[in-house]
C-alpha atoms as a PDB file:
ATOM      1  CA  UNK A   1     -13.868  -6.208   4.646  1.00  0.00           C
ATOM      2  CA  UNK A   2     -13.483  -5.149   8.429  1.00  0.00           C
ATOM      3  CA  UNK A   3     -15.345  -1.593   7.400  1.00  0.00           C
ATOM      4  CA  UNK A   4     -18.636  -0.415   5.242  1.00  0.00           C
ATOM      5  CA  UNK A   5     -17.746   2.637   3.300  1.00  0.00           C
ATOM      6  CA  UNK A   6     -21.302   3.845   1.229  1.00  0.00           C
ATOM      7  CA  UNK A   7     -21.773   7.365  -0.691  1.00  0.00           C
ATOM      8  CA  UNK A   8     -25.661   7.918  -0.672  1.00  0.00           C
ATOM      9  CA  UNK A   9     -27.590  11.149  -1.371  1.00  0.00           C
ATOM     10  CA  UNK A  10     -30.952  11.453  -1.097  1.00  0.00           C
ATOM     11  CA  UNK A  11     -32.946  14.409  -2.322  1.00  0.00           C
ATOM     12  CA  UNK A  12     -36.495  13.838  -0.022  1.00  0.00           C
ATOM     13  CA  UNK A  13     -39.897  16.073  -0.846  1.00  0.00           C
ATOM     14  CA  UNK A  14     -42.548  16.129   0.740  1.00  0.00           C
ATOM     15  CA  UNK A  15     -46.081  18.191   1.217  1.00  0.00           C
ATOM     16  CA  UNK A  16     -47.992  19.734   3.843  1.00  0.00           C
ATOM     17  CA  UNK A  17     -51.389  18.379   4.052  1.00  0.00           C
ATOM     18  CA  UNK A  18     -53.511  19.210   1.482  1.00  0.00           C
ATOM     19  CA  UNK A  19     -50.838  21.137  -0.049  1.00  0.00           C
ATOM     20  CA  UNK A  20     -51.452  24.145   2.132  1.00  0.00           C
ATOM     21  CA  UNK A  21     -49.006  27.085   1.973  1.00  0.00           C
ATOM     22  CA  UNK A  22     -48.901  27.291   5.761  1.00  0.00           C
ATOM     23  CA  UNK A  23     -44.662  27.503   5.927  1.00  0.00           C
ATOM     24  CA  UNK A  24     -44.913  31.386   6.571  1.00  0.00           C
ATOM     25  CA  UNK A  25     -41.682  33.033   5.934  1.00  0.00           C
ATOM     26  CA  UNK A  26     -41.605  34.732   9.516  1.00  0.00           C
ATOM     27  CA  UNK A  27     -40.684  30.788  10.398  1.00  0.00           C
ATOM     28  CA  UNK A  28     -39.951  28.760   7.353  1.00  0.00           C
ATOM     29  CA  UNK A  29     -36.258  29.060   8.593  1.00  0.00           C
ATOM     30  CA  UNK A  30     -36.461  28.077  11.868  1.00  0.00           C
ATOM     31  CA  UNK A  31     -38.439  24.953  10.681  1.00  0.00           C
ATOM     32  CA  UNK A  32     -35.645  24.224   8.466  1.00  0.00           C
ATOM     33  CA  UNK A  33     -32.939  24.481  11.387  1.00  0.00           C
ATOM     34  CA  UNK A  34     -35.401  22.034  13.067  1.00  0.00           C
ATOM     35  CA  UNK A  35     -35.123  19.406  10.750  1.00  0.00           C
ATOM     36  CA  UNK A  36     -31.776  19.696  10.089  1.00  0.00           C
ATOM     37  CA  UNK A  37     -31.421  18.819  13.561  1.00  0.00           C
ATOM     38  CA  UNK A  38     -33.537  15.693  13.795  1.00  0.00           C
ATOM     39  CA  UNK A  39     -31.733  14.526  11.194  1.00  0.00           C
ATOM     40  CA  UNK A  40     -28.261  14.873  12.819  1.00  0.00           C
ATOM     41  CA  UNK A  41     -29.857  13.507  15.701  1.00  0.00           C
ATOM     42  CA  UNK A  42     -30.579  10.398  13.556  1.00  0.00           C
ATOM     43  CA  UNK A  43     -26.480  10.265  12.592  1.00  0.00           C
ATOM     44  CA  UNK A  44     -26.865  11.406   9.103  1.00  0.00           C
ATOM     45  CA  UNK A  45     -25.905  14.329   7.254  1.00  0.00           C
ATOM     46  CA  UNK A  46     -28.184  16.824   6.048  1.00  0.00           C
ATOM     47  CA  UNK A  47     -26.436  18.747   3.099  1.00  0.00           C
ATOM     48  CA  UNK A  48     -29.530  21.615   1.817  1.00  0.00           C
ATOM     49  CA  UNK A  49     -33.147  22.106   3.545  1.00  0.00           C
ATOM     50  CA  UNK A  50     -35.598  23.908   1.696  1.00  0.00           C
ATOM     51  CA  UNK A  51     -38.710  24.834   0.314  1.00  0.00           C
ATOM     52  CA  UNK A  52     -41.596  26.776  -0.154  1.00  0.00           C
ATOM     53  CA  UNK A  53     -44.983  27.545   1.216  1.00  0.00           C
ATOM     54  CA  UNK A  54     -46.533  23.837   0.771  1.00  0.00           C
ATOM     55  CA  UNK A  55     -43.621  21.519   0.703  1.00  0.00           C
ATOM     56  CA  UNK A  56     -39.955  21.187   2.150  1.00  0.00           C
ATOM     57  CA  UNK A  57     -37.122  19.837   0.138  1.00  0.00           C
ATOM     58  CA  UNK A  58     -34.670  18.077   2.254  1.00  0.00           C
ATOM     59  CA  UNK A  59     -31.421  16.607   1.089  1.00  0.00           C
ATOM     60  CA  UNK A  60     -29.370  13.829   2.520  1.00  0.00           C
ATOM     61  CA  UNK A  61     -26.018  11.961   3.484  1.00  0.00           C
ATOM     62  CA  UNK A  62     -27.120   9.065   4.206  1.00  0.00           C
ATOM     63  CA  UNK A  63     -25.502   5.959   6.198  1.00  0.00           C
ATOM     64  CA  UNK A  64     -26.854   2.687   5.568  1.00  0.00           C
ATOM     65  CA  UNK A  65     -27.575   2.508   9.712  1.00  0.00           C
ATOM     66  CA  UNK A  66     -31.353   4.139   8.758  1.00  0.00           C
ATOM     67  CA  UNK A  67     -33.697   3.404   5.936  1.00  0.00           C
ATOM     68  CA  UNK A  68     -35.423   6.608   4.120  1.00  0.00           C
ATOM     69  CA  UNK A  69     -38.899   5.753   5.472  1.00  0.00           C
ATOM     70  CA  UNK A  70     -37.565   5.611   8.914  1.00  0.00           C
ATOM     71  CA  UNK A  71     -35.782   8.846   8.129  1.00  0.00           C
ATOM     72  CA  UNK A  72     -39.288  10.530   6.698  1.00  0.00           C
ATOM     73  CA  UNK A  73     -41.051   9.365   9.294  1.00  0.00           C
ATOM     74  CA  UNK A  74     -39.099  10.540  12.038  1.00  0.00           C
ATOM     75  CA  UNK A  75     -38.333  14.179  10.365  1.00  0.00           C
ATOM     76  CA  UNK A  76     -42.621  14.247   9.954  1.00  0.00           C
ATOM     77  CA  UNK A  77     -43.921  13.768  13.092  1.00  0.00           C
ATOM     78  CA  UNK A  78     -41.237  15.691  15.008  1.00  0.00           C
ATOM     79  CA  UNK A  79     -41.331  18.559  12.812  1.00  0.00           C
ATOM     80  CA  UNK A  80     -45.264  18.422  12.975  1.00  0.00           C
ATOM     81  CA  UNK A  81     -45.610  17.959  16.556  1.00  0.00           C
ATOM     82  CA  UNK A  82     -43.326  21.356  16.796  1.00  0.00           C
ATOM     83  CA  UNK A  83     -44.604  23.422  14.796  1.00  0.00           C
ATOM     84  CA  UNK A  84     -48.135  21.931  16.643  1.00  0.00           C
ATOM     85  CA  UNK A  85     -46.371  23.171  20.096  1.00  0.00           C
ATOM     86  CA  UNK A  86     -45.665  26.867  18.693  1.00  0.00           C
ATOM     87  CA  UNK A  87     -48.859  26.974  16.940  1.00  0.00           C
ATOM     88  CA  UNK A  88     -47.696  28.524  14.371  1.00  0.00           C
ATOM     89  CA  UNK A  89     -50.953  27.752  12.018  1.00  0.00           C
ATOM     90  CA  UNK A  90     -54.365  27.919  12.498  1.00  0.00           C
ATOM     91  CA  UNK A  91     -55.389  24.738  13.583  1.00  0.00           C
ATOM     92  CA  UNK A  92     -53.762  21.074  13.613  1.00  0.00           C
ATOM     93  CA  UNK A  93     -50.443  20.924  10.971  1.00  0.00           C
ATOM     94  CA  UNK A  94     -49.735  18.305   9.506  1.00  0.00           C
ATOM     95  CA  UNK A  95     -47.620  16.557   6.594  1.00  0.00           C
ATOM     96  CA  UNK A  96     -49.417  14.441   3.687  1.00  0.00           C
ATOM     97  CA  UNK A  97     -49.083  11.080   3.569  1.00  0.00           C
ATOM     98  CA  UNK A  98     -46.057   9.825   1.514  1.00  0.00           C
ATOM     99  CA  UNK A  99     -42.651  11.562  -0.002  1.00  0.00           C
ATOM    100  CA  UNK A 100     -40.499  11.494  -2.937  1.00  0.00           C
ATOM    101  CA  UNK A 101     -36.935  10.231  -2.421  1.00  0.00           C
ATOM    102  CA  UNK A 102     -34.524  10.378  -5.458  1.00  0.00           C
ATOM    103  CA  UNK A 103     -30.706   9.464  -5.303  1.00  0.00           C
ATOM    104  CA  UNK A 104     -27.976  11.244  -6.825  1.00  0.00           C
ATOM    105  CA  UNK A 105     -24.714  10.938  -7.651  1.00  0.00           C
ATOM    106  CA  UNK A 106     -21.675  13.004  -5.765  1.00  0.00           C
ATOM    107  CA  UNK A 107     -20.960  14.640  -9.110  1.00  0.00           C
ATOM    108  CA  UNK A 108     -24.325  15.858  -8.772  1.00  0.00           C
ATOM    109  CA  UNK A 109     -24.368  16.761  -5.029  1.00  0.00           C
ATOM    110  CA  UNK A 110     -23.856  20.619  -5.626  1.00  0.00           C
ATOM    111  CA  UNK A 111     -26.320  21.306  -8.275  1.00  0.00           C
ATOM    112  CA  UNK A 112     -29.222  19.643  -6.214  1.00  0.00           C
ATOM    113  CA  UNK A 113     -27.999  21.619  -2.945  1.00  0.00           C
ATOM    114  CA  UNK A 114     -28.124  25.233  -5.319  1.00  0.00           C
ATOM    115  CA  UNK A 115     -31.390  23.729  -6.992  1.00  0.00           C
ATOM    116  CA  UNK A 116     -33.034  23.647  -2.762  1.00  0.00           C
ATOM    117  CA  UNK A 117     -31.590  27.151  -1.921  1.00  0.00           C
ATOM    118  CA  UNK A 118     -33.526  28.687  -5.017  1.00  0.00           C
ATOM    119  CA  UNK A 119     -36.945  27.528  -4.319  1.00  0.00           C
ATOM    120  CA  UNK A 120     -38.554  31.129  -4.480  1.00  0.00           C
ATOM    121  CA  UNK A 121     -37.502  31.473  -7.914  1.00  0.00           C
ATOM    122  CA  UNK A 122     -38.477  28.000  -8.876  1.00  0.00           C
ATOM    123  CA  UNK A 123     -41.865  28.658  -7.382  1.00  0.00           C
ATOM    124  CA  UNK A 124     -42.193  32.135  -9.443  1.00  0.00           C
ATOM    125  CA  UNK A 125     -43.719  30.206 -12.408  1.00  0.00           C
ATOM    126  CA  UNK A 126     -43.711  26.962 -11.040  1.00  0.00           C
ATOM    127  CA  UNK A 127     -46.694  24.855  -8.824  1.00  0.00           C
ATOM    128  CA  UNK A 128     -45.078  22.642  -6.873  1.00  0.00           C
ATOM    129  CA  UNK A 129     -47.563  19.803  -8.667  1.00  0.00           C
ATOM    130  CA  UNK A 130     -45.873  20.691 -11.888  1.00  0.00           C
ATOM    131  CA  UNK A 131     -42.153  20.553 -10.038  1.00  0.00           C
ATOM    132  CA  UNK A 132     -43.192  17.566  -8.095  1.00  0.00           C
ATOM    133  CA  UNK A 133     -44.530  15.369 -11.859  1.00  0.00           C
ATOM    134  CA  UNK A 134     -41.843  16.854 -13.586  1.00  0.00           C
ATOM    135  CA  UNK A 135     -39.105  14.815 -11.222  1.00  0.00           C
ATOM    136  CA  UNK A 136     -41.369  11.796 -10.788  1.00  0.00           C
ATOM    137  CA  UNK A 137     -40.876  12.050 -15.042  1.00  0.00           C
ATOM    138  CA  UNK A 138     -37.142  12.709 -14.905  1.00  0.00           C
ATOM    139  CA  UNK A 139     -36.543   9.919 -12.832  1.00  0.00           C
ATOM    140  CA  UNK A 140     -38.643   7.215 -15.004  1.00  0.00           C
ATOM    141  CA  UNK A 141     -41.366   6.728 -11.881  1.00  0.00           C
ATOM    142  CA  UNK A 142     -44.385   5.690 -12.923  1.00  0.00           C
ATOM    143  CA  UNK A 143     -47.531   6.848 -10.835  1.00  0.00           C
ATOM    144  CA  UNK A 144     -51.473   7.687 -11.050  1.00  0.00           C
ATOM    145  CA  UNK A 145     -52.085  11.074 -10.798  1.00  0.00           C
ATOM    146  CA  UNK A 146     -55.127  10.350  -9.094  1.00  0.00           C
ATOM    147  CA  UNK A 147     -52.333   9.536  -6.010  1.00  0.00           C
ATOM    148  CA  UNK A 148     -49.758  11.937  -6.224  1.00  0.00           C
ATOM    149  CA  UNK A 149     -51.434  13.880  -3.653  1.00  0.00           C
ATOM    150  CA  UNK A 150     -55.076  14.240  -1.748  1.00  0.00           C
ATOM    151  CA  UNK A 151     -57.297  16.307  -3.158  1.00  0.00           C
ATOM    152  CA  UNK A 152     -57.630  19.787  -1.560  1.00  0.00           C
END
């Protein structure tokens, strides 16, 4: 087959250390125009960044030229060493160890995109722990809770 055709979506979270709710909304956008960025820079194809005040969803085209963790890792420490350079916390930012990555289906591309762009509502009655377990349960991933995240 002279040519590799792939459909893959990945629908990435991830916290700020500690869970902090740091991601003001004076800049939340801009951050989110940032990562989009790095990850065109990285030839995929972001399709919905979002989040809230501890965490960032981030959803994905991806092409099979770059592995998630390459992708996380790259979209972490640029995003952290920028918002580092405009200091726009208190102190050192940074991202928590680790990320969830779950893959969906095209058929499902559009609900996950509208699901991103209405994290203030989720977040009305919501933690993000409780989001966070409750797709780590939907997706049949079993963990330790003692791991999900550090301990504030």
């Amino acid at each position: 087959m002279p040519n590799t055709y792939t459909q893959i979506q990945i629908h990435y979270i991830f916290a700020v250390n500690n869970r902090e709710s740091v991601i003001m909304p004076e800049w939340r956008e801009e951050l989110y125009k940032y990562i989009t960025g790095i990850v065109k820079n990285r030839a995929q194809y972001p399709l919905a960044v979002g989040g809230w005040l501890d965490h960032v969803h981030l959803f994905v085209c991806m092409t099979p030229t770059m592995n998630p963790s390459d992708l996380m890792a790259e979209v972490k420490r640029s995003s952290s060493k920028w918002i580092n350079e405009k200091r726009f916390t208190l102190g050192r930012f940074s991202w928590q160890e680790g990320f969830g990555a779950f893959s969906y289906a095209h058929s499902q591309v559009q609900n996950v995109i509208q699901y991103i762009m209405n994290q203030e509502d989720h977040h009305r009655n919501r933690t993000f722990l409780e989001e966070y377990v409750s797709f780590l349960n939907h997706f049949g991933i079993e963990y330790d809770k003692r791991f999900i995240f550090r301990e504030i």
